[in-house]
N, C-alpha and C. Protein backbone atom coordinates (compact mmCIF):
# COMPACT_ATOMS: atom_id res chain seq x y z
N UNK A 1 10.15 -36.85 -44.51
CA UNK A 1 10.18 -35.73 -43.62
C UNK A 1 9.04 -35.85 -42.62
N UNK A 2 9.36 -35.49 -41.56
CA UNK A 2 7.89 -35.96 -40.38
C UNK A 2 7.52 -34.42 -40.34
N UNK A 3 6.40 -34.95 -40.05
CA UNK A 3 5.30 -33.50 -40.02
C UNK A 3 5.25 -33.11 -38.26
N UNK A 4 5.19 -32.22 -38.29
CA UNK A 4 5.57 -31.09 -36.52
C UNK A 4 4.14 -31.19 -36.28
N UNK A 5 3.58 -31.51 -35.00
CA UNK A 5 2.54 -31.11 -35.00
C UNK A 5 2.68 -29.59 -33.87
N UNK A 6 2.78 -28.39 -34.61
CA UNK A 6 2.90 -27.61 -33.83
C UNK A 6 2.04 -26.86 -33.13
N UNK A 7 0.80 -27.37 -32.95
CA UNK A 7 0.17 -26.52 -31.75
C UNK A 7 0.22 -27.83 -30.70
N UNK A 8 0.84 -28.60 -30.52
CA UNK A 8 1.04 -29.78 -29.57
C UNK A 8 2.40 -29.24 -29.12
N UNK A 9 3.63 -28.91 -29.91
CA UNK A 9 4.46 -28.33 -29.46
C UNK A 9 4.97 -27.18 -28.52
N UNK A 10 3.54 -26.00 -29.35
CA UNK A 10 3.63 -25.01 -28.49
C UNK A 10 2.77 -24.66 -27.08
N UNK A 11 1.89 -26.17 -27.00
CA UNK A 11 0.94 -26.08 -25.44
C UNK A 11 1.89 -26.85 -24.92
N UNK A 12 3.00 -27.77 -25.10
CA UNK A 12 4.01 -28.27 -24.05
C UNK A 12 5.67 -27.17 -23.60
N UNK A 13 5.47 -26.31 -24.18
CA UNK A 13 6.17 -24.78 -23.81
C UNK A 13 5.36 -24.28 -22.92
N UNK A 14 4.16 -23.88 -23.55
CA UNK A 14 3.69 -23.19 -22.43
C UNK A 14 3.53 -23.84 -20.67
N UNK A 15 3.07 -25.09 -20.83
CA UNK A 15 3.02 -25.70 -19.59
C UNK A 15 4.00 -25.71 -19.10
N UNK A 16 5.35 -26.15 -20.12
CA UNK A 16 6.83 -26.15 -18.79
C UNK A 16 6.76 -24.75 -18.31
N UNK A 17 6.56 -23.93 -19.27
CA UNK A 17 6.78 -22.03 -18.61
C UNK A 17 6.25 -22.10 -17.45
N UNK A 18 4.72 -22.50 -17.13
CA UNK A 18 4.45 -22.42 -16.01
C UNK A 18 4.35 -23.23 -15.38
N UNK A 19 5.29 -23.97 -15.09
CA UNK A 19 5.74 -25.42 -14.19
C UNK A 19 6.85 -24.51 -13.68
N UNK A 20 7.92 -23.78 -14.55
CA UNK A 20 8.91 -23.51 -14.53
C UNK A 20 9.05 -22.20 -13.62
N UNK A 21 7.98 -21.29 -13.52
CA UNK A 21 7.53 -19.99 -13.09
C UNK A 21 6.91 -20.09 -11.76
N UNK A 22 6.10 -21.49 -11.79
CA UNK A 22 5.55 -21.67 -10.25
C UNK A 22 6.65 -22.55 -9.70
N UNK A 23 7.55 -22.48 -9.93
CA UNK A 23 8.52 -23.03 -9.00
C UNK A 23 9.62 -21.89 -8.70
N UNK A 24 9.52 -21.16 -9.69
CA UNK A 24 10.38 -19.53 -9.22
C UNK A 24 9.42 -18.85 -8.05
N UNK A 25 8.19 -18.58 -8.60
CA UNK A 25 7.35 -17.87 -7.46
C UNK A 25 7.49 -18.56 -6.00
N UNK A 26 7.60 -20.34 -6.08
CA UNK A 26 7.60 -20.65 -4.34
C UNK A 26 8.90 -20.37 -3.92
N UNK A 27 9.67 -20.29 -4.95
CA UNK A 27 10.94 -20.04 -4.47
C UNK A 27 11.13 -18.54 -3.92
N UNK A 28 10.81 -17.53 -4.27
CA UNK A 28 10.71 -16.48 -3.96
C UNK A 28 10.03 -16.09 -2.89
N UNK A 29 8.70 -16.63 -2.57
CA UNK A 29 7.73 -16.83 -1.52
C UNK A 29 8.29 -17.40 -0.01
N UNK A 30 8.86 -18.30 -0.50
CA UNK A 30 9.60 -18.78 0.93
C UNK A 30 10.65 -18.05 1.36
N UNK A 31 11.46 -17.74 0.60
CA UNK A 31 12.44 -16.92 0.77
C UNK A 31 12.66 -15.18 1.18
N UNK A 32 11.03 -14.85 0.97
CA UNK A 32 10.64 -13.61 1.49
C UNK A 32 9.87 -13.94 3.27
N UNK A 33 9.69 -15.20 2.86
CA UNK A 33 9.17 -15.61 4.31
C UNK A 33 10.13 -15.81 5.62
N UNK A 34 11.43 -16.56 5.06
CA UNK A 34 12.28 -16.29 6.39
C UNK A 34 12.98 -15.82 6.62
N UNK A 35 13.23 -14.71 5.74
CA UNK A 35 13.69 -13.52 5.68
C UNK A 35 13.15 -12.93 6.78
N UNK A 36 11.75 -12.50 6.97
CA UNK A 36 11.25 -11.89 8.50
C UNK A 36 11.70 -12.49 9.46
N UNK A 37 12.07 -11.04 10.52
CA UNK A 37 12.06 -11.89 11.88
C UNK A 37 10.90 -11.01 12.70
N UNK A 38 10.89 -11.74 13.88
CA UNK A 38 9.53 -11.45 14.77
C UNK A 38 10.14 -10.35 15.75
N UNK A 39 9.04 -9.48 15.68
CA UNK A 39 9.52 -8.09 16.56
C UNK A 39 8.42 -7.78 17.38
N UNK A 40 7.42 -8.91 17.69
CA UNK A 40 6.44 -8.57 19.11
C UNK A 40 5.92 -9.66 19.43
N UNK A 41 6.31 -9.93 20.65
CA UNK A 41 6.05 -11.04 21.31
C UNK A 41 4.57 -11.25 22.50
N UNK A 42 3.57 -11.58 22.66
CA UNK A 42 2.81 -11.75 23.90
C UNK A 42 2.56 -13.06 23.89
N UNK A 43 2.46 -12.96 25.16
CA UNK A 43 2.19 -14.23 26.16
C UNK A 43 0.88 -13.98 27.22
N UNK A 44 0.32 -15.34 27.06
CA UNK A 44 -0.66 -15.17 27.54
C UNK A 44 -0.85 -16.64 28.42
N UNK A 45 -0.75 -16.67 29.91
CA UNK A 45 -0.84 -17.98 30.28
C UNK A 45 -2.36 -18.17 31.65
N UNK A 46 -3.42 -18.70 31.07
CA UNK A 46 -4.60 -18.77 31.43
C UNK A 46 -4.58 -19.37 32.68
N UNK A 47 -4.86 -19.37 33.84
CA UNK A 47 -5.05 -20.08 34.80
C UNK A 47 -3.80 -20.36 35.45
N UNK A 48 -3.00 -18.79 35.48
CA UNK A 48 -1.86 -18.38 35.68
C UNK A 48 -1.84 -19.58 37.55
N UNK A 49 -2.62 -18.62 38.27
CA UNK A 49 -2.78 -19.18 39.73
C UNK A 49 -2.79 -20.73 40.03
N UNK A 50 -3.39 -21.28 38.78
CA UNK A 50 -3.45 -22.95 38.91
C UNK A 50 -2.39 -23.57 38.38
N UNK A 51 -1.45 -22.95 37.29
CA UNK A 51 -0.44 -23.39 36.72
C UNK A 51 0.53 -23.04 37.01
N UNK A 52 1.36 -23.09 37.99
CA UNK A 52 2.89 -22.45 38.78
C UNK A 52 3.80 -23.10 38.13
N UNK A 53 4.05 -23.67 37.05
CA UNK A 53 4.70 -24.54 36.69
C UNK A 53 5.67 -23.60 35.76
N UNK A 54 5.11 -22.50 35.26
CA UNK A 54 6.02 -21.90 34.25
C UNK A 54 5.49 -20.38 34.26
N UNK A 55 6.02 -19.57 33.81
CA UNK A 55 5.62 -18.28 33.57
C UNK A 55 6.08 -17.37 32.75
N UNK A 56 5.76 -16.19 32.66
CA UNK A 56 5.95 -15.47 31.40
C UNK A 56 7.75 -15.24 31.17
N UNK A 57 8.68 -15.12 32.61
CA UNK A 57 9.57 -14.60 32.20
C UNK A 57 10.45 -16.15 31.69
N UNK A 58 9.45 -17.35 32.67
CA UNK A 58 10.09 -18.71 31.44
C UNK A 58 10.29 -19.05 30.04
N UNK A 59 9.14 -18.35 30.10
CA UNK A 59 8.53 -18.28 28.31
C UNK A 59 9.76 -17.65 27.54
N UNK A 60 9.93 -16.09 27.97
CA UNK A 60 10.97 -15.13 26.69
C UNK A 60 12.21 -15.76 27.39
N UNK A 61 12.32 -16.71 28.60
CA UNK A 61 13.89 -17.00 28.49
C UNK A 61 14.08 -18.46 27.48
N UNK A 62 13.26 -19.28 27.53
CA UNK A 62 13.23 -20.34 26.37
C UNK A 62 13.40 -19.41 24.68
N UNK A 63 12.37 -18.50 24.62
CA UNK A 63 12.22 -17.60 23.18
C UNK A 63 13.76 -17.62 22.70
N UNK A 64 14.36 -16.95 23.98
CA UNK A 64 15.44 -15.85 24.06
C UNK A 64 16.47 -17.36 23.50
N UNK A 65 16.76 -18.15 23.90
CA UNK A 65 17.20 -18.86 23.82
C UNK A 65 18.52 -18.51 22.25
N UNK A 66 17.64 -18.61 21.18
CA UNK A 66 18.66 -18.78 19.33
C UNK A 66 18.63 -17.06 19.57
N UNK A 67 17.92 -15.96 20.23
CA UNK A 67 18.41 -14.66 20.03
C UNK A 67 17.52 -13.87 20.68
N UNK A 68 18.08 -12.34 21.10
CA UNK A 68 17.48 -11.56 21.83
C UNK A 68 16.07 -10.94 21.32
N UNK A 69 15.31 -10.92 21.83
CA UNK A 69 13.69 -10.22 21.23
C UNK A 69 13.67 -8.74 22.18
N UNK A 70 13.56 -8.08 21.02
CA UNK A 70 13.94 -6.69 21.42
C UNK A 70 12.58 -5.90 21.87
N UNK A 71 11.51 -6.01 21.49
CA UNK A 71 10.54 -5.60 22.14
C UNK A 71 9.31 -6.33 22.31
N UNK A 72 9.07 -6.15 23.83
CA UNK A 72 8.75 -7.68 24.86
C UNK A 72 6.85 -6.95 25.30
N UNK A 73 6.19 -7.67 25.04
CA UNK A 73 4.69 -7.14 25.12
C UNK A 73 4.14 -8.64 25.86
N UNK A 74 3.37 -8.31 27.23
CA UNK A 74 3.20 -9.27 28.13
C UNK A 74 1.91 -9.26 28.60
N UNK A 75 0.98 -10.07 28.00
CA UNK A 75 -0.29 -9.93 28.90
C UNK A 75 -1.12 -11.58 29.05
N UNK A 76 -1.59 -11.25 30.27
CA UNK A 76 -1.55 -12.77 31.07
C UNK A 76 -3.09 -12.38 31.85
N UNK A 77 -3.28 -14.03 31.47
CA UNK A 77 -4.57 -13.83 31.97
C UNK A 77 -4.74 -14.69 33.67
């Protein structure tokens, strides 16, 4: 008959538990994460006068692009 060594048994339970638990928690974590969507947008483009190349209403029309952003907050330096 083989002998159990059971407190070797029961510290390799416990570790899968929490192998097993921190992989529920990231799972949950991420999944509360892109769940949010973004509901305030600013823009801020420095050296507005030197850079004509693009501007704020370029900016929320690229944003806008995968979906509408419903409330639009704009400050430019």
């Amino acid at each position: 008959m083989k002998n159990i060594n059971w407190k070797k048994r029961i510290v390799q339970t416990l570790w899968l538990l929490a192998g097993v638990g921190t992989i529920v928690l990231f799972g949950a974590a991420m999944e509360k994460k892109n769940s949010k969507t973004c509901n305030d947008v600013k823009i801020e483009i420095a050296n507005q006068d030197e850079q004509m190349f693009i501007d704020e209403k370029d900016v929320m029309d690229i944003i806008n692009l995968n979906g509408q952003v419903t409330q639009k907050k704009y400050f430019i330096c």
